[in-house]
N, C-alpha and C. Protein backbone atom coordinates (compact mmCIF):
# COMPACT_ATOMS: atom_id res chain seq x y z
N UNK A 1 24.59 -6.85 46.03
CA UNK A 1 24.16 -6.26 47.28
C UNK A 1 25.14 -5.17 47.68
N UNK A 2 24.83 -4.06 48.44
CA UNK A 2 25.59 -2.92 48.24
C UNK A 2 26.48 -3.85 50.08
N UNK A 3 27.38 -3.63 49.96
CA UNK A 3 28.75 -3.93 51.24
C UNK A 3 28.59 -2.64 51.85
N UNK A 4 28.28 -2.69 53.13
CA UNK A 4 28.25 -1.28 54.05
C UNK A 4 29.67 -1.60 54.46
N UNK A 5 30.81 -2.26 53.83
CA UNK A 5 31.99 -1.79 54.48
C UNK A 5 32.88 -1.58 53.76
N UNK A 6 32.70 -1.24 52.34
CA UNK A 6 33.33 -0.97 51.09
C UNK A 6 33.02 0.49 50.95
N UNK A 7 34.12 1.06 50.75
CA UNK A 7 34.21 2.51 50.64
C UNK A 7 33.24 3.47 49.71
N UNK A 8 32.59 2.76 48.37
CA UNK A 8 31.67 3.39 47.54
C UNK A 8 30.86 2.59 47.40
N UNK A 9 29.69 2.63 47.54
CA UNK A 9 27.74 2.18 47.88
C UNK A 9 28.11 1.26 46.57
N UNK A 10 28.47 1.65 45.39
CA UNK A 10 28.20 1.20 44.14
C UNK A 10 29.26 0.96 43.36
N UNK A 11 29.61 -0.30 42.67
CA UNK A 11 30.95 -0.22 42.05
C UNK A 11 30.41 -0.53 40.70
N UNK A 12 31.38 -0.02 39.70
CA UNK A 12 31.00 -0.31 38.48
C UNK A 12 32.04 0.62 37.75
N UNK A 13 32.23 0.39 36.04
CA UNK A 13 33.17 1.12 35.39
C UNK A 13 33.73 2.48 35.57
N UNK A 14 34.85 2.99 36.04
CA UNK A 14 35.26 4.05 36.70
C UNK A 14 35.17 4.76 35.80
N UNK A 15 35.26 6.12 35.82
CA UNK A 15 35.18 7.13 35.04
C UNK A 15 36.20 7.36 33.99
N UNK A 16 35.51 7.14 32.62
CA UNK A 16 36.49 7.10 31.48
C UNK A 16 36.46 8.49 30.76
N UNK A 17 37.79 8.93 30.61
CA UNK A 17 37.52 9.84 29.87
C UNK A 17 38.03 9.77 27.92
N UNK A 18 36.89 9.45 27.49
CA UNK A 18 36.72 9.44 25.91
C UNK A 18 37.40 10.92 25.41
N UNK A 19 37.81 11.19 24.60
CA UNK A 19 37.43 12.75 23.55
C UNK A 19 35.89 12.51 22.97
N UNK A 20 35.19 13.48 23.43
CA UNK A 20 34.25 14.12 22.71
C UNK A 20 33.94 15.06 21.73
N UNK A 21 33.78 15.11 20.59
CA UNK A 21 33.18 16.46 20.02
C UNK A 21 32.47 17.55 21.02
N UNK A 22 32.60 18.92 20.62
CA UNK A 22 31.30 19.88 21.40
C UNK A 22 30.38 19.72 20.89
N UNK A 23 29.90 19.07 19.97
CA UNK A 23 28.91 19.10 19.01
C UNK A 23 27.74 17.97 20.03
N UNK A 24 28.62 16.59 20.20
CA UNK A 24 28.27 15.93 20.78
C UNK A 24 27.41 15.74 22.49
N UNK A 25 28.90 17.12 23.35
CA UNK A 25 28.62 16.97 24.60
C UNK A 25 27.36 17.99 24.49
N UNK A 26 27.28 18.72 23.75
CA UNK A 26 25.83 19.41 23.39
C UNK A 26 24.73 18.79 23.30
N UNK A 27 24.65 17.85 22.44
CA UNK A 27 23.45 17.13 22.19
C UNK A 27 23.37 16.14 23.23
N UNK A 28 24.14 15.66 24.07
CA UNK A 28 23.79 14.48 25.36
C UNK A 28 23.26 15.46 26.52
N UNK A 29 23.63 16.81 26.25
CA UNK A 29 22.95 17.57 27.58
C UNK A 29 22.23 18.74 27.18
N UNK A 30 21.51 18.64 25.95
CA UNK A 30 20.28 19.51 25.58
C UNK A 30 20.62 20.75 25.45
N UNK A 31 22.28 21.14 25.08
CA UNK A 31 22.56 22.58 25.29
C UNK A 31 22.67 22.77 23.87
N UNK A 32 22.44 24.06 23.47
CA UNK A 32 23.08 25.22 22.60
C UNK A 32 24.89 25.17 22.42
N UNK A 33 24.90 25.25 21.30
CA UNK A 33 26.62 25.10 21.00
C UNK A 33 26.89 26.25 21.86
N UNK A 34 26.25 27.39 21.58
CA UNK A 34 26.93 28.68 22.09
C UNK A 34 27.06 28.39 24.19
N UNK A 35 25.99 27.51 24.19
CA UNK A 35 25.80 27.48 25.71
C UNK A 35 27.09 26.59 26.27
N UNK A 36 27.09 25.33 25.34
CA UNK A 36 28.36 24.39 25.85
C UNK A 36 29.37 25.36 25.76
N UNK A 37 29.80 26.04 24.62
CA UNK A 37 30.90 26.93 24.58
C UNK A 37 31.45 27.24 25.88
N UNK A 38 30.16 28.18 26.27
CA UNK A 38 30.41 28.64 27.65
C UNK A 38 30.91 27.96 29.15
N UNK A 39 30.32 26.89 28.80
CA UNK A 39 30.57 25.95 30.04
C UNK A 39 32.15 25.40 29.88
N UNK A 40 31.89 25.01 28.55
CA UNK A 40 33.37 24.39 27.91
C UNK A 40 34.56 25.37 28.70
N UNK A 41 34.21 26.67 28.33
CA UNK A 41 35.34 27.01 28.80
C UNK A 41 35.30 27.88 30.30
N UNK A 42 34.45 27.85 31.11
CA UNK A 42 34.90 27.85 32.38
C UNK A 42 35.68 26.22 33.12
N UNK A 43 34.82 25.28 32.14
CA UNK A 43 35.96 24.13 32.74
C UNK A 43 37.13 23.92 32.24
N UNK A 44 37.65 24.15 31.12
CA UNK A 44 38.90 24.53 30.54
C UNK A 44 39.87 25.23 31.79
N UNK A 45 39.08 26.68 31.59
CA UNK A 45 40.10 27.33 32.96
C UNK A 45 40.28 26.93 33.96
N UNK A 46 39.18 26.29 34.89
CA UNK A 46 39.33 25.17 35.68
C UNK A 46 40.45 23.95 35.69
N UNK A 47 40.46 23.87 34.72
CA UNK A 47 41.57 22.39 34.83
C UNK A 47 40.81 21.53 34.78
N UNK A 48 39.31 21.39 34.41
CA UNK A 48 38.90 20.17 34.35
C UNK A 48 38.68 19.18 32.99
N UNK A 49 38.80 20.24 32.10
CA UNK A 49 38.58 19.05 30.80
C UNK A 49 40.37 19.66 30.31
N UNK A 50 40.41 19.24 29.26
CA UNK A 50 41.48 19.92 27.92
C UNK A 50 40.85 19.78 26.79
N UNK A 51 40.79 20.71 26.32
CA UNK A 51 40.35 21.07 24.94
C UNK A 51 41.71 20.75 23.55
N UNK A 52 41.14 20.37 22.61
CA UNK A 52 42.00 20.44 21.38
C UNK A 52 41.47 20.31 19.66
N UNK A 53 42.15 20.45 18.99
CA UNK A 53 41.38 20.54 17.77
C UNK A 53 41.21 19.14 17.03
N UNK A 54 40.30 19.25 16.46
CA UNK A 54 40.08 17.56 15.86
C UNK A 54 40.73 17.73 14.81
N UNK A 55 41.29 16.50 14.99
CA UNK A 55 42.29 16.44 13.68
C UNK A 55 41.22 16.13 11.84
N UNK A 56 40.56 15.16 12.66
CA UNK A 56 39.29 14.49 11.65
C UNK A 56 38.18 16.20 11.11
N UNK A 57 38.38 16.95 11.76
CA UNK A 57 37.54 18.47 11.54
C UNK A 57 37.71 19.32 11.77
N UNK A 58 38.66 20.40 11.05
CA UNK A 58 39.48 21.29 11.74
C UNK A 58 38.26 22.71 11.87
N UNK A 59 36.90 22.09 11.83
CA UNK A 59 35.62 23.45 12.37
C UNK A 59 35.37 23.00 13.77
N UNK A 60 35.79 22.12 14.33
CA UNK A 60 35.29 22.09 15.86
C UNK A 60 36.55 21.04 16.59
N UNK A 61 35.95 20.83 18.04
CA UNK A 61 36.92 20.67 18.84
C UNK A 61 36.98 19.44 19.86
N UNK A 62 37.59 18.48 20.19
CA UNK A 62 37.22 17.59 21.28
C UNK A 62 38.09 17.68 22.28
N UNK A 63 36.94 17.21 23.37
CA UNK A 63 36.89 17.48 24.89
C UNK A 63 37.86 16.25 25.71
N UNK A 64 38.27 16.44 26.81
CA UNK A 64 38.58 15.53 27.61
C UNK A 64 38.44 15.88 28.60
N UNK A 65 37.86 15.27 29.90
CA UNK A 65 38.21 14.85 31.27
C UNK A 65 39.72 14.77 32.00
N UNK A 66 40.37 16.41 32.55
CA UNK A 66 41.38 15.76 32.85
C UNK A 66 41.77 15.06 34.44
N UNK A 67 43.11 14.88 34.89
CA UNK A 67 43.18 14.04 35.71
C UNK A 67 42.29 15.15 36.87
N UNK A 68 42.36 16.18 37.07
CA UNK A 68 41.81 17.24 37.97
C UNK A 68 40.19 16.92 37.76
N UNK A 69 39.91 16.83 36.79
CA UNK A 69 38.55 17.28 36.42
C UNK A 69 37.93 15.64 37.50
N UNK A 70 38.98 14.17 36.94
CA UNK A 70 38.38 12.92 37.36
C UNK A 70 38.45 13.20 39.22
N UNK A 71 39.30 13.80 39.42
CA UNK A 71 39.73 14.06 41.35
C UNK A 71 38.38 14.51 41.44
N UNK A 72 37.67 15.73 41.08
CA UNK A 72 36.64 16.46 41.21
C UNK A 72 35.62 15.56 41.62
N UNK A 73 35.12 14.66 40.53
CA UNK A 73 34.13 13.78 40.26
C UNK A 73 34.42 12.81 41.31
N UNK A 74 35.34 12.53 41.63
CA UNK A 74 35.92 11.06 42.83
C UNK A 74 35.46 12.07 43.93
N UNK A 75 35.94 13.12 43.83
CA UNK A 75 35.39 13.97 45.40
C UNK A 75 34.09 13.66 45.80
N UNK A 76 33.53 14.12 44.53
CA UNK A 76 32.06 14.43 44.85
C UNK A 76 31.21 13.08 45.00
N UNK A 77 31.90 12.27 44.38
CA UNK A 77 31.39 10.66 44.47
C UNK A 77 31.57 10.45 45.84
N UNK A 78 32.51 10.70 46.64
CA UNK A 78 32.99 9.74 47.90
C UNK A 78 32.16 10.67 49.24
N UNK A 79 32.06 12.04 48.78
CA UNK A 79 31.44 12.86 49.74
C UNK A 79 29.92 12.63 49.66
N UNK A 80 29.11 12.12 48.71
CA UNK A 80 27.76 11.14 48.81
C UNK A 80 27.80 10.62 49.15
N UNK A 81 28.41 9.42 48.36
CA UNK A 81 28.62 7.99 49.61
C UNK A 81 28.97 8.21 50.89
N UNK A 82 29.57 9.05 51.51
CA UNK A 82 29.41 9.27 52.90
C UNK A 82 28.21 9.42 53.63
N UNK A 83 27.49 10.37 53.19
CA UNK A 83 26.11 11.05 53.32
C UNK A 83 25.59 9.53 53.17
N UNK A 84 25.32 8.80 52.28
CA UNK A 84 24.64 8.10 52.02
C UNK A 84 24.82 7.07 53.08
N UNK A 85 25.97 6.85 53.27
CA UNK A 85 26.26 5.45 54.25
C UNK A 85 25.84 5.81 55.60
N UNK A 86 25.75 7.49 56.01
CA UNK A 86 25.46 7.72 57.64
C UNK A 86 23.60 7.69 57.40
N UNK A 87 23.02 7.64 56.02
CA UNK A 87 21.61 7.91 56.22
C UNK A 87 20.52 5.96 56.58
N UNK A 88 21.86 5.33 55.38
CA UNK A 88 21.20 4.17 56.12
C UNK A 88 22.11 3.45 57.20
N UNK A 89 22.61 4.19 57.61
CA UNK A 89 23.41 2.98 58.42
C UNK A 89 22.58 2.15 59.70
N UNK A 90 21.52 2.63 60.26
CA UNK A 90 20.74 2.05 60.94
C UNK A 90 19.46 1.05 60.41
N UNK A 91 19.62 0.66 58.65
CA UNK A 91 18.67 0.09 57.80
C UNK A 91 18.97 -1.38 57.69
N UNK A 92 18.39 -2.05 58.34
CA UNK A 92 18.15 -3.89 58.17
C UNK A 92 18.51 -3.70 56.56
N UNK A 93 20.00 -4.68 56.93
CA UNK A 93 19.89 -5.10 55.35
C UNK A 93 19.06 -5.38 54.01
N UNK A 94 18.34 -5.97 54.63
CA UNK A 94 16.86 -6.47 53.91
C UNK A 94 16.82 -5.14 52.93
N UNK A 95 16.41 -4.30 53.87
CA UNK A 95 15.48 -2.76 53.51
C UNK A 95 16.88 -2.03 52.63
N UNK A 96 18.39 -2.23 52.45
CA UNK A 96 19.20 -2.20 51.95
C UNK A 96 19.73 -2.46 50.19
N UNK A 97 19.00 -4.03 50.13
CA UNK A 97 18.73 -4.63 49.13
C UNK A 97 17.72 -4.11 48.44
N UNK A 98 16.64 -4.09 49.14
CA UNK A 98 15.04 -3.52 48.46
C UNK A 98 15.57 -2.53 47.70
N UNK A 99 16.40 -1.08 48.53
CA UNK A 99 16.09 0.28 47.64
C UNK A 99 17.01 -0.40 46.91
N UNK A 100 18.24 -0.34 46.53
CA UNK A 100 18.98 -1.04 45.76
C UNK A 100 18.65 -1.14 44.77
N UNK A 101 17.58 -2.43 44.73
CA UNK A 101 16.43 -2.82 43.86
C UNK A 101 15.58 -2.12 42.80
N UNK A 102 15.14 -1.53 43.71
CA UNK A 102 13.84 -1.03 43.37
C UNK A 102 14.32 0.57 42.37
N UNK A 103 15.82 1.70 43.34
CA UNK A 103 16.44 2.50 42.33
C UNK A 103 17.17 2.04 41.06
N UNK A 104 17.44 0.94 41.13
CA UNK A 104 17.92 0.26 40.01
C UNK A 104 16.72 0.40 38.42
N UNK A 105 15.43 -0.56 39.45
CA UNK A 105 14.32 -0.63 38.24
C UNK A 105 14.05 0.89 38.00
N UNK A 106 14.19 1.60 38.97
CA UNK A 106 13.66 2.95 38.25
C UNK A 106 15.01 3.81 37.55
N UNK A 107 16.13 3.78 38.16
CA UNK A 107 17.14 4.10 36.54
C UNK A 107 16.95 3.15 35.41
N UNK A 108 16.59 2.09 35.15
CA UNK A 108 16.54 1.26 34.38
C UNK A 108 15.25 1.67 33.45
N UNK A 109 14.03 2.18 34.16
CA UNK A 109 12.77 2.31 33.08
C UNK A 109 13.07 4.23 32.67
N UNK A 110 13.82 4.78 33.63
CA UNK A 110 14.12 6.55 33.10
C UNK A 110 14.86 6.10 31.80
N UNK A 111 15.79 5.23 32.15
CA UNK A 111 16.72 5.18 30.39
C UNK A 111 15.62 4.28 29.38
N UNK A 112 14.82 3.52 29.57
CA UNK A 112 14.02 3.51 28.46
C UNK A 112 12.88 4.93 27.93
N UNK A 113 12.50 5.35 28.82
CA UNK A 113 11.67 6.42 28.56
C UNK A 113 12.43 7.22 27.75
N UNK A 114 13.48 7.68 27.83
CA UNK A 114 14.29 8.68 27.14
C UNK A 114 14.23 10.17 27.52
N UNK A 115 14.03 10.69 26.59
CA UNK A 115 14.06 12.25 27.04
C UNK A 115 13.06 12.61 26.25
N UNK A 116 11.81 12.89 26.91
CA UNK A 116 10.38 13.52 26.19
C UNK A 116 10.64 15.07 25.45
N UNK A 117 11.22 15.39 26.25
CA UNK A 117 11.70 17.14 25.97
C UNK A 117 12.52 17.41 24.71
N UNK A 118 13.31 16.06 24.42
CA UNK A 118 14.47 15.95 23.44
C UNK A 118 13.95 16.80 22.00
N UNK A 119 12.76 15.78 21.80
CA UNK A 119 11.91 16.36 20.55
C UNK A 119 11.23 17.42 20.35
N UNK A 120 11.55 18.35 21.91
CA UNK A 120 11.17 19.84 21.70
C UNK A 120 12.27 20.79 21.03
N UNK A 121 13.04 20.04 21.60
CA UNK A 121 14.77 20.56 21.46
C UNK A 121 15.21 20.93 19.86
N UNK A 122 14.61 20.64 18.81
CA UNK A 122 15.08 20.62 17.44
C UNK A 122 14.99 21.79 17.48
N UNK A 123 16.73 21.80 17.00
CA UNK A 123 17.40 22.92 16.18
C UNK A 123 17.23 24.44 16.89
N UNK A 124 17.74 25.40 16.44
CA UNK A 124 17.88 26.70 17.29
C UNK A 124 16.27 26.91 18.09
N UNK A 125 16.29 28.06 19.05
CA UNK A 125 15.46 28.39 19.90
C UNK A 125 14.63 28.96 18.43
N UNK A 126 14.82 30.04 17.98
CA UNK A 126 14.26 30.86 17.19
C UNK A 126 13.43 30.32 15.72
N UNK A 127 13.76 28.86 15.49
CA UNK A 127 13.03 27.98 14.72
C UNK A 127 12.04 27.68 15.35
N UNK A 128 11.96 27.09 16.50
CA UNK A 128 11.36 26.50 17.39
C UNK A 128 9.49 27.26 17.41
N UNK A 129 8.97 26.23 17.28
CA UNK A 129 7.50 26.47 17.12
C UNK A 129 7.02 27.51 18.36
N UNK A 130 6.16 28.13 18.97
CA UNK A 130 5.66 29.10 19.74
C UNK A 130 4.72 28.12 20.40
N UNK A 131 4.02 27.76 21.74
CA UNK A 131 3.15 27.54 22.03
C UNK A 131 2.36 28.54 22.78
């Protein structure tokens, strides 16, 4: 049950930061190498990931989350949950539990569905069939 007096709506495994391949953070977010590139490195300059070379592949590169990049994400986490806590704060528990509930079953059936689009996604734009 979500605690309206606990500082974040939702608790669960805090934000880990793994090394990623670009290869990888590409394919979990439907981008173009050349496109992650790009992103890669406005967050680089940012301070939010660190970049370095894979030792295991010296043709590409893995990513990290740094401590700036996790502040970012805690920001933006705690400045929802704010929003969120002044929108129900007048909501009978009951009606608390329900959405709870009920957004749960529906993140729960989006991650079975998957990504319909995924299988449009094969391989460069310029392969890519015409409709």
């Amino acid at each position: 049950m979500i605690n309206r007096r606990l500082p974040h709506v939702a608790t669960g495994p805090s934000y880990t930061s793994p090394q990623v391949t670009t290869r990888m953070a590409a394919a979990v977010l439907g981008l173009t190498a050349s496109a992650m590139s790009r992103h890669l490195t406005v967050l680089e300059r940012a301070g939010q990931i660190s970049v370095e070379a894979d030792p295991a592949d010296s043709r590409t590169f893995l990513v990290r989350q740094t401590e700036a990049g996790r502040a970012e994400i805690d920001a933006t986490v705690q400045a929802g949950t704010a929003v969120f806590m002044e929108v129900i704060a007048d909501w009978p528990d009951k009606d608390v539990e329900i959405a709870r509930e009920l957004i749960t079953r529906l993140n729960q059936s989006w991650a079975l569905r998957g990504d319909p689009v995924a299988s449009e996604r094969q391989g460069p734009r310029w392969r890519r069939t015409r409709s």
